[in-house]
Protein backbone atom coordinates (compact mmCIF):
# COMPACT_ATOMS: atom_id res chain seq x y z
CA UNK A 1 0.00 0.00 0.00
CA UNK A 2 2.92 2.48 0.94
CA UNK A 3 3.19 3.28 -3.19
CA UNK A 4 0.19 4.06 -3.35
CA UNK A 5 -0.89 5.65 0.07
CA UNK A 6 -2.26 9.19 -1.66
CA UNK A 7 -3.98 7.37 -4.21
CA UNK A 8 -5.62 5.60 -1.88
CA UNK A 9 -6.76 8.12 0.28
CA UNK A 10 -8.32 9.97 -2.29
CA UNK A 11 -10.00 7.19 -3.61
CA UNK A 12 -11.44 6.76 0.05
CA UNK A 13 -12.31 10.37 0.83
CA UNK A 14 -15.78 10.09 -0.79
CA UNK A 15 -17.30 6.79 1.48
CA UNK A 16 -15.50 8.61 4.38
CA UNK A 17 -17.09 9.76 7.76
CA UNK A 18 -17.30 13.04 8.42
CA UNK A 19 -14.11 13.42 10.80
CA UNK A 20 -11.81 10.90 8.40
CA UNK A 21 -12.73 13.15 5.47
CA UNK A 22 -10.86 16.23 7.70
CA UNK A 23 -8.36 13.85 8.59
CA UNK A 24 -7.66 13.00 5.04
CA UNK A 25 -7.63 16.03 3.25
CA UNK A 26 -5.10 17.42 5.85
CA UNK A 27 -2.86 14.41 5.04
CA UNK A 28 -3.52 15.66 1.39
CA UNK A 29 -2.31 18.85 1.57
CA UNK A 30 -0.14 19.04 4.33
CA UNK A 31 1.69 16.01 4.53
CA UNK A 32 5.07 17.42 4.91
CA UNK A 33 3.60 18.62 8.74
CA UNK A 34 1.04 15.52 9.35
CA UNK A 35 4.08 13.28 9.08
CA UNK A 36 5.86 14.08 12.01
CA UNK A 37 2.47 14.23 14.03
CA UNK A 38 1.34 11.51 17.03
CA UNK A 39 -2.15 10.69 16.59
CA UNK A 40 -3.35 13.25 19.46
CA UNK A 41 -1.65 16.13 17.83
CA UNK A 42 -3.16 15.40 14.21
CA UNK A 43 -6.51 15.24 15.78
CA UNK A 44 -6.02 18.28 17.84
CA UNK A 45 -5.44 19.93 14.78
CA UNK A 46 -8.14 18.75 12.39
CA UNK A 47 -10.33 19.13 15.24
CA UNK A 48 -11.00 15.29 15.76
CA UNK A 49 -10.28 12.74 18.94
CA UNK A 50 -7.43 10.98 18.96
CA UNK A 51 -9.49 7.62 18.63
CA UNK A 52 -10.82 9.06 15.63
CA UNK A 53 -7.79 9.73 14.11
CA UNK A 54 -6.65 5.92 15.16
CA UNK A 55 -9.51 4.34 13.29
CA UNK A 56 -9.14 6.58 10.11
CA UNK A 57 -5.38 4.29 10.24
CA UNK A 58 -7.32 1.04 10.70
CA UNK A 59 -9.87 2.24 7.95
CA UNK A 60 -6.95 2.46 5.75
CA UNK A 61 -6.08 -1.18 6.51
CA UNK A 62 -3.11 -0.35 9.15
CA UNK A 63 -3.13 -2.19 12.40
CA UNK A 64 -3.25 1.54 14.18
CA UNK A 65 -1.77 4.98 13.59
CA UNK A 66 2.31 4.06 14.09
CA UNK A 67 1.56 2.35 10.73
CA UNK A 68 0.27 4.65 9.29
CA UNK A 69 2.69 6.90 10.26
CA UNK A 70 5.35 4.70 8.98
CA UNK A 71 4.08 4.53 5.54
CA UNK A 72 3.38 8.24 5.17
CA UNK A 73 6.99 8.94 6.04
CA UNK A 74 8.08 6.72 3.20
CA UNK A 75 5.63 7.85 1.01
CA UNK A 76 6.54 11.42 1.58
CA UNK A 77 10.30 11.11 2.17
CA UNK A 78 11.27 11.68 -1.81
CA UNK A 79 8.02 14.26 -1.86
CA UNK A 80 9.95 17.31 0.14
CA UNK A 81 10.88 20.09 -1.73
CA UNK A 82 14.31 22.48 -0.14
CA UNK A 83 12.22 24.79 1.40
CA UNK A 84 9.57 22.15 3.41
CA UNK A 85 12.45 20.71 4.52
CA UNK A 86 14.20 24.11 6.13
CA UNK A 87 10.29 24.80 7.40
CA UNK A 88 10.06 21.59 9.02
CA UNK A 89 13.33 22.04 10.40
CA UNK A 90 12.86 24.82 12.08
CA UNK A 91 9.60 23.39 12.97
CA UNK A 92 11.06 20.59 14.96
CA UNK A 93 14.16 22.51 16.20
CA UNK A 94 12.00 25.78 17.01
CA UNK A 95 14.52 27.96 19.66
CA UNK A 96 16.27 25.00 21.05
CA UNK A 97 20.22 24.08 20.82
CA UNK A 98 21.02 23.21 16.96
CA UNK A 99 24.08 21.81 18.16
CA UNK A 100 22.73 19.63 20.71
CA UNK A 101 19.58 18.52 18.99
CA UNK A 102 21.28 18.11 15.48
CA UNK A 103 24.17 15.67 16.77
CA UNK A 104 20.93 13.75 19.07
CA UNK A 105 19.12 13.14 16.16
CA UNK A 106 22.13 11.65 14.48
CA UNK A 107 22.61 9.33 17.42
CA UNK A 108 18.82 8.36 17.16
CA UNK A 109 19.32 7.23 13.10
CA UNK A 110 22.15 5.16 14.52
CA UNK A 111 20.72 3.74 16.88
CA UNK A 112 17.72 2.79 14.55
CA UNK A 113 19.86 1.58 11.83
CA UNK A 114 21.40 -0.59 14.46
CA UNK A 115 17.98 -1.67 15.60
CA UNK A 116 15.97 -2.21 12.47
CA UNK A 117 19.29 -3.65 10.36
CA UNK A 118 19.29 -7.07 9.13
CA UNK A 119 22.48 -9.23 10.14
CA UNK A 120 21.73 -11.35 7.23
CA UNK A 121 21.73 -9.25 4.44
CA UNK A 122 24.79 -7.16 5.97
CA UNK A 123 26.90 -10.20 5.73
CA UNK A 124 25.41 -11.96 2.66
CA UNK A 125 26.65 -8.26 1.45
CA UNK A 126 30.34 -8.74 2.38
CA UNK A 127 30.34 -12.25 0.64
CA UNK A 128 28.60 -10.98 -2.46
CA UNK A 129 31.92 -8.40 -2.81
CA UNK A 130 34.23 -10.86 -1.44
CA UNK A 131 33.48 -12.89 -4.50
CA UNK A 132 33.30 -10.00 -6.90
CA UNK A 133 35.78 -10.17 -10.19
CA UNK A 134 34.46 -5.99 -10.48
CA UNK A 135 33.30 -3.60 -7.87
CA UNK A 136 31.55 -0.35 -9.35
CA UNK A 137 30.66 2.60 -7.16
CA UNK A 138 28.11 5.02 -7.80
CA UNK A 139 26.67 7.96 -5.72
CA UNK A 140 25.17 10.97 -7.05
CA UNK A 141 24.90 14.56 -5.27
CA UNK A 142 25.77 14.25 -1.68
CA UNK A 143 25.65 10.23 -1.62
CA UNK A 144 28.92 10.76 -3.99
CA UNK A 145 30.85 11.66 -0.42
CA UNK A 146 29.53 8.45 0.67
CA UNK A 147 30.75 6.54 -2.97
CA UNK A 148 34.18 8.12 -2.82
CA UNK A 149 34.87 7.45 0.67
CA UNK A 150 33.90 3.48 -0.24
CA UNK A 151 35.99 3.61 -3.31
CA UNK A 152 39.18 5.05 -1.28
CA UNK A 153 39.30 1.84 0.76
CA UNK A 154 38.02 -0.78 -1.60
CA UNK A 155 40.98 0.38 -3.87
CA UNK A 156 43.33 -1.18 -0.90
CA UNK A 157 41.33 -4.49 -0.83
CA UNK A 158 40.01 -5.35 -4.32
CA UNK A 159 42.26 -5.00 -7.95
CA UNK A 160 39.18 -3.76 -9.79
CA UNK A 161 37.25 -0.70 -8.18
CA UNK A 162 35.77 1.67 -10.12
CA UNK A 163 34.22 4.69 -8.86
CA UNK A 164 31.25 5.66 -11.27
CA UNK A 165 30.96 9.13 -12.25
CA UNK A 166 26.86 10.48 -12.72
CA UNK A 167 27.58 14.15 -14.71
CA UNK A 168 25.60 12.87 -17.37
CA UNK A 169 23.63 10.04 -18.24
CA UNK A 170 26.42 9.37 -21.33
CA UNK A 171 29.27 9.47 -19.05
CA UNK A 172 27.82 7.12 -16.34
CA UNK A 173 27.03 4.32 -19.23
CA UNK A 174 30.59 5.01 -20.67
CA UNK A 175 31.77 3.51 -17.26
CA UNK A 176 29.51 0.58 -16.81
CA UNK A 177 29.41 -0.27 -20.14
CA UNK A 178 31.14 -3.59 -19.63
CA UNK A 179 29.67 -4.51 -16.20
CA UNK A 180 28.42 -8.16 -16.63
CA UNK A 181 28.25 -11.27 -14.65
CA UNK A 182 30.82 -12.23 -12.16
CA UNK A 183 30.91 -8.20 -11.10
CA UNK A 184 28.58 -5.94 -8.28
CA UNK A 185 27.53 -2.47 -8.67
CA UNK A 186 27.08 -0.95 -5.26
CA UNK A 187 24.76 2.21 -5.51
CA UNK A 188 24.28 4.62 -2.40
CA UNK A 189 20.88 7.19 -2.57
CA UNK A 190 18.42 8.59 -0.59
CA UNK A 191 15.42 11.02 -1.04
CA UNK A 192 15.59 12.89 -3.26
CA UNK A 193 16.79 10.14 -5.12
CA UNK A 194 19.15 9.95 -7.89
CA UNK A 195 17.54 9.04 -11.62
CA UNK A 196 21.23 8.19 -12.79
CA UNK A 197 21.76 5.82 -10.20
CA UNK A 198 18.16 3.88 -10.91
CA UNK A 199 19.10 3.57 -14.39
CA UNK A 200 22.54 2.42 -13.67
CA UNK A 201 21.16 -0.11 -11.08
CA UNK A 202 18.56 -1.34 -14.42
CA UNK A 203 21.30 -1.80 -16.50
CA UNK A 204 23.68 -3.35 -14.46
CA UNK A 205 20.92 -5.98 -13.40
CA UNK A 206 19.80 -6.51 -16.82
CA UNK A 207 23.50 -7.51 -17.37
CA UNK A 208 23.47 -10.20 -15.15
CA UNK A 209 26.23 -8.04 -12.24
CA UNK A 210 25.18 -8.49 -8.72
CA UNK A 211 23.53 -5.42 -7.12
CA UNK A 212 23.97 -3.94 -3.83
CA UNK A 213 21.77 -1.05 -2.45
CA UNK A 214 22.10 1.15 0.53
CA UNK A 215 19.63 3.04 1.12
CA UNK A 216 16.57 4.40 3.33
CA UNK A 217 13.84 2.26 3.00
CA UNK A 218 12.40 -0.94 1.38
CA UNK A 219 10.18 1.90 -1.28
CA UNK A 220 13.14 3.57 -2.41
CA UNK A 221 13.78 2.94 -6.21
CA UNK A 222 17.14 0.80 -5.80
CA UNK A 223 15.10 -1.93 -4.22
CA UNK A 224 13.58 -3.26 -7.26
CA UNK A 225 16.76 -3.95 -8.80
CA UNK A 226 19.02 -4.69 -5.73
CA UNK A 227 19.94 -8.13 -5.09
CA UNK A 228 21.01 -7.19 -1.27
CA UNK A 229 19.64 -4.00 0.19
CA UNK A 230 21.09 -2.35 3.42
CA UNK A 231 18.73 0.21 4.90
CA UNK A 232 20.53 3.40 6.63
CA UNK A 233 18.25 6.01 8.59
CA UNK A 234 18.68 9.26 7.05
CA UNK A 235 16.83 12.91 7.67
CA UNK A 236 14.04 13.51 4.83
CA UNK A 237 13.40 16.27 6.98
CA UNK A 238 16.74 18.57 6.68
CA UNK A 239 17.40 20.70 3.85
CA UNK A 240 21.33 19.36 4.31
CA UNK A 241 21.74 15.45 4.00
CA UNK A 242 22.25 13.69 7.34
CA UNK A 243 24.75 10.77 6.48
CA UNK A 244 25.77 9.85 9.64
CA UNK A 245 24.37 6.33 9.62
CA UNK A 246 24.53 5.47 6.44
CA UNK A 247 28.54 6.63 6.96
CA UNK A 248 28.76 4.14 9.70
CA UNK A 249 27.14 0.69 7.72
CA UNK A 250 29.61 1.90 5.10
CA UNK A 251 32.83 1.94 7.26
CA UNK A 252 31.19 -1.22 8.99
CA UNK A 253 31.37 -2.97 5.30
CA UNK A 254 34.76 -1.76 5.15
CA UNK A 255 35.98 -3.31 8.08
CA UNK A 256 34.15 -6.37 7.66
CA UNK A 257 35.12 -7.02 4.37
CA UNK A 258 39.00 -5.63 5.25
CA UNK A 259 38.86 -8.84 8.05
CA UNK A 260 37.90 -11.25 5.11
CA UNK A 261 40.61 -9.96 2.55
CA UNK A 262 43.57 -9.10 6.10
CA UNK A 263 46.18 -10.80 4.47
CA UNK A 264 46.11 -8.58 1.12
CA UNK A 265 45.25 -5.80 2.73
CA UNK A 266 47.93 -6.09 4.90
CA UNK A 267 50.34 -7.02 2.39
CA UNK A 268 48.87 -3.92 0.33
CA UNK A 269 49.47 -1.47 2.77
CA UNK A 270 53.14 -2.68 3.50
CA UNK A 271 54.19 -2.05 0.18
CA UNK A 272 52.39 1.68 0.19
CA UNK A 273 54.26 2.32 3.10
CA UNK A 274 57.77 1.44 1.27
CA UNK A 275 56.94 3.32 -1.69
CA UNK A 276 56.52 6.34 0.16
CA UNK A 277 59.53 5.90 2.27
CA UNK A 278 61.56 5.62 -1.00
CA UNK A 279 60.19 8.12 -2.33
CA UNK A 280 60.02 10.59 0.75
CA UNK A 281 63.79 9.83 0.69
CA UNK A 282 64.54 10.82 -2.23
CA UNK A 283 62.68 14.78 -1.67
């Protein structure tokens, strides 16, 4: 249902009651506020009980309002333009400490990630690379931090990394061009999410490579062609990318996949450090 949530709700609207009708049109139109609402506050708003905001959830086929909830954050999560996000921001911040609040609400998505992460799929993940002939990276807009600091390190532990660069949909398939079976594209987005790195995700898995998502949630566009996917919290709500969490399942995969491959790594990192003793002797 989480697709198709609006769609759904406007479908519904006409066989609604009375109070569900105010319920849903506020959901409607102000979705970017409802989201972040408990069921008390929506109600207090739209001028509804609480247990009348609870059973608009249930008539929507969700066991109760954290449901609902739920989906209407991943519903709305690629929906929020620059400026909701700075007005929910402030929203949710109001006169309080940025500093202390901001680095809180990192610790939270950790923690969640932590919580809500599947052990499974994180280390069916690091085998999946392990066996990999071909590791390509791609990233777009901020995620591209998150791709480059995953291609520095894979470069130590793996002969074949290739960090995939998204200026333009000709460049990107100029990269992957020769991606096939036997390799894994890893692609890193969240909302808004990036076009270039759906399409690169298609056409790798059309090609037979292995594909490895990280990203937000089980909606987000990657999913459908990801063989693994590892979820990471991050903040639909700020107008500046939290990547905290997604940072940490990302240096976790590097040290998890760095135990697998210690003795090449190690033996890697030997010789870097006699190359640049040579050639800091020679300055």
């Amino acid at each position: 249902m989480n697709e198709n949530l609006f769609n759904t709700i406007n479908e519904l609207i006409p066989k609604l009651s009375k109070g569900h009708k105010k319920i849903a049109r506020y959901i409607l139109e102000r979705y970017d506020k409802a989201v972040f609402m408990t069921a008390s506050k929506l109600g207090s708003v739209v001028g509804v009980s609480e247990s009348t905001v609870v059973r608009f959830a249930m008539e929507l086929g969700f066991e109760g309002y954290p449901e609902l909830q739920r989906a209407l954050k991943e519903v709305t999560s690629n929906r929020l333009t620059a400026v909701q996000r700075i007005d929910v921001m402030n929203d949710r911040i109001g006169d309080g400490d940025v500093y202390e609040k901001i680095l809180n609400m990192d610790i939270d998505k950790i923690k969640k990630t932590l919580e809500e992460g599947s052990r499974e799929e994180f280390y069916s993940t690091v085998d999946t690379l392990c066996r990999a002939e071909r590791i390509y990276i791609i990233g777009a807009r901020s995620a591209a931090v998150l791709a480059r600091f995953m291609s520095f390190y894979f470069t130590m532990m793996f002969e074949n990394v290739r960090l995939v660069h998204t200026t333009s949909t000709s460049e990107m398939f100029e990269q992957i061009l020769n991606i096939g079976k036997g390799d894994v594209m890893v692609g890193i987005s969240f909302p808004r999410y990036s076009k270039h790195t759906v399409k690169a995700f298609k056409f790798a898995s059309g090609m037979g490579a292995g594909v490895v998502a990280i990203t937000d949630s089980m909606v987000s566009p990657l999913v459908k062609y990801a063989d693994n996917v590892i979820i990471a919290r991050s903040d639909m709500t700020s107008f500046a990318d939290s990547l905290v969490a997604p940072m940490s399942v990302i240096n976790a995969l590097i040290v998890a996949v760095g135990m697998r491959k210690r003795g090449y790594v190690a033996e890697n990192y030997e010789r870097l450090e006699e190359i640049c003793e040579r050639y800091d002797q020679e300055e």
